[in-house]
Protein backbone atom coordinates (compact mmCIF):
# COMPACT_ATOMS: atom_id res chain seq x y z
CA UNK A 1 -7.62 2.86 14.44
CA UNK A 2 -10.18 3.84 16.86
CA UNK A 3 -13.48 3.38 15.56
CA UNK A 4 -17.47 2.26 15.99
CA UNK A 5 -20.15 1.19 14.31
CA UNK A 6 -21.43 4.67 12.83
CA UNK A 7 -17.81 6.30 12.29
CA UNK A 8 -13.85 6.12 12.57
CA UNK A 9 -12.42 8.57 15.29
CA UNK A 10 -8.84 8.01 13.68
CA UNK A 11 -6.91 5.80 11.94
CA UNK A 12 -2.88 5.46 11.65
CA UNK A 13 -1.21 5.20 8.42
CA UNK A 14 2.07 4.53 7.89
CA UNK A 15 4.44 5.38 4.89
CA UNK A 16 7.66 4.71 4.17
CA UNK A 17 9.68 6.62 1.09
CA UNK A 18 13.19 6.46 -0.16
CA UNK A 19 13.82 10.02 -1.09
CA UNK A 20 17.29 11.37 -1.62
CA UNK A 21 19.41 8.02 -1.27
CA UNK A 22 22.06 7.58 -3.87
CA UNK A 23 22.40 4.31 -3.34
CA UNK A 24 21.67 1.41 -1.11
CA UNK A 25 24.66 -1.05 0.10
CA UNK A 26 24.37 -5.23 0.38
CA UNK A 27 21.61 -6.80 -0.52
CA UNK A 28 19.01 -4.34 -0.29
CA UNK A 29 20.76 -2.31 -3.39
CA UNK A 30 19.43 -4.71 -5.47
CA UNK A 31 15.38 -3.99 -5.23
CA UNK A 32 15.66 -0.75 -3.44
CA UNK A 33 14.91 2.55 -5.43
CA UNK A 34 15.23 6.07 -4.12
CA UNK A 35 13.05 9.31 -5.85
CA UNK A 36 16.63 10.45 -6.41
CA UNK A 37 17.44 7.76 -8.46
CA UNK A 38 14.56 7.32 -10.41
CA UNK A 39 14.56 11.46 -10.91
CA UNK A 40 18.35 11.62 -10.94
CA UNK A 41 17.89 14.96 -9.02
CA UNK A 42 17.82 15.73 -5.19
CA UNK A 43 14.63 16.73 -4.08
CA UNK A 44 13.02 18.95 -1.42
CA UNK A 45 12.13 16.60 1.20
CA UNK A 46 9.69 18.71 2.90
CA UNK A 47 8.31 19.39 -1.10
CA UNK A 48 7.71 15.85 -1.41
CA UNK A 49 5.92 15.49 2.28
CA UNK A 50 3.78 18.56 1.41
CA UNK A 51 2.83 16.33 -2.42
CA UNK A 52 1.77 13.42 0.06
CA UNK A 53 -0.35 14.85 2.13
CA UNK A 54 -1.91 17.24 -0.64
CA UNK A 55 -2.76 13.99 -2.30
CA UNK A 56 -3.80 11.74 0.38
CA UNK A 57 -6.20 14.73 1.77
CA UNK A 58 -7.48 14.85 -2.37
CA UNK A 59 -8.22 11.22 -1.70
CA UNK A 60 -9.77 11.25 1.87
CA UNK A 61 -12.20 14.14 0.63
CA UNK A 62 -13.50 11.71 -2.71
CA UNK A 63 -13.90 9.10 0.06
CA UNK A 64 -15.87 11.23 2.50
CA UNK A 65 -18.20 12.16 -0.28
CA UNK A 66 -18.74 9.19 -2.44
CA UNK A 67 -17.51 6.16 -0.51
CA UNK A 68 -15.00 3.88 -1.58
CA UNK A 69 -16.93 4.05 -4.93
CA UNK A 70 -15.00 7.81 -5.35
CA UNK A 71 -11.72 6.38 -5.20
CA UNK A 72 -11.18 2.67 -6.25
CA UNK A 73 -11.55 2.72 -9.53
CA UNK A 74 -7.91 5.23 -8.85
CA UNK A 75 -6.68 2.77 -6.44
CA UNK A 76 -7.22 -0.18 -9.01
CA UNK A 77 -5.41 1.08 -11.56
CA UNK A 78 -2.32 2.59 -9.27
CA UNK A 79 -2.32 -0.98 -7.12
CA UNK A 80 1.19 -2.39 -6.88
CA UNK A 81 -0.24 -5.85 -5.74
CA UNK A 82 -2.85 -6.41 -8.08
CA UNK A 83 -2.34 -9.58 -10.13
CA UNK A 84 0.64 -10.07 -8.35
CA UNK A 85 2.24 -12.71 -6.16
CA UNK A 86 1.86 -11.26 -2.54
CA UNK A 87 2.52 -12.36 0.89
CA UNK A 88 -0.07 -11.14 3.79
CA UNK A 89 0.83 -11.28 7.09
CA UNK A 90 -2.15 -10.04 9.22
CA UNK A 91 -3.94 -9.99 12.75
CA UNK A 92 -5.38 -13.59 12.11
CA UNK A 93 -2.40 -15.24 10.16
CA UNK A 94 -0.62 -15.12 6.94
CA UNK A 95 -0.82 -16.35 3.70
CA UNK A 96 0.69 -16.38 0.33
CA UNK A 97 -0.83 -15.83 -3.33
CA UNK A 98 -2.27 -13.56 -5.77
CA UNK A 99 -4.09 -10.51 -5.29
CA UNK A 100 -7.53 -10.73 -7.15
CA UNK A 101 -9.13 -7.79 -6.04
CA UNK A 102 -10.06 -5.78 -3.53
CA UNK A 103 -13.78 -6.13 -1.97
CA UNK A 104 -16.11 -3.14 -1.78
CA UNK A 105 -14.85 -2.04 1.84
CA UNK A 106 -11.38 -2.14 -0.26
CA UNK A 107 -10.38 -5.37 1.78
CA UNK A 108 -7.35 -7.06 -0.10
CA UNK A 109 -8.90 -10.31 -2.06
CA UNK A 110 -6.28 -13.15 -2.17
CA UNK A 111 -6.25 -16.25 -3.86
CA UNK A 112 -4.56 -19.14 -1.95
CA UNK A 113 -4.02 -22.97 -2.11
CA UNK A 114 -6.86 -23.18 0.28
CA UNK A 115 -8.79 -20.64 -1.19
CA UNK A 116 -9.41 -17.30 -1.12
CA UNK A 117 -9.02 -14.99 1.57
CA UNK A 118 -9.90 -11.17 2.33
CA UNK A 119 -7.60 -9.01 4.42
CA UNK A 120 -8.71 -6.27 5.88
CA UNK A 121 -5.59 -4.87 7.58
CA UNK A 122 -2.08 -6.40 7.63
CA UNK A 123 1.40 -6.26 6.28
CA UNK A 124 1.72 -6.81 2.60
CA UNK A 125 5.22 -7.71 0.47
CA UNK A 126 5.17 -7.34 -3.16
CA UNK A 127 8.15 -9.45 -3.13
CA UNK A 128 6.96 -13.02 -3.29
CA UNK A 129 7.00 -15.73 -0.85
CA UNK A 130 10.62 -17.13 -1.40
CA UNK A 131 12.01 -13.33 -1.16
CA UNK A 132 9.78 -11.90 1.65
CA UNK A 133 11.67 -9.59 3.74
């Protein structure tokens, strides 16, 4: 991200989907999911990557106009770490526990054995603490 006090110049996002895997071998095979599998079709790849970024530019237009106020009420309610068991590993340390919230900048809000912490960029696992990969 490249950014100042008035306005962001960019910011990289990354995203990682499964789309037309059958199946996934060893250990993996057990939590890993596929569109394919959960659509039990084969889909257009470049269909799919066209859905994204129709979507994501849906989003980044609400949030250019309204603020984070146009879009977390959405991002609330599709959150795959909220009220969950999380692990954060970010640019001033890590830490383990549940996702609470997320603050009005839409900084993750964790709670913690020491408390809670806000994230405001880092990796995140939905998979727990004793099965982080």
């Amino acid at each position: 991200m490249s950014a100042d006090m008035d306005s962001v110049e960019y910011l990289v996002v990354g995203v990682g989907t499964n789309v037309n895997q059958e199946r996934f071998d060893g250990e993996i095979g057990q939590r890993a999911v596929s569109l394919r599998m959960i659509r039990g079709e084969k889909l257009d790849r470049a269909a799919v990557c066209a859905s994204l970024i129709k979507n994501i530019d849906l989003y980044f237009d609400k949030l250019a106009k309204n603020g984070t106020d146009g879009i977390m009420d959405a991002y609330r309610e599709k959150s795959a770490v909220l009220g969950r068991e999380i692990r954060v590993i970010g640019h001033d340390g890590s830490a383990s526990g549940r996702c609470v919230g997320f603050g009005p900048g839409g900084q993750l809000l964790v709670d913690t054995s020491e408390g809670l912490r806000e994230f405001h960029a880092g990796d995140v696992s939905v998979r727990g603490v004793d099965d982080y990969v």
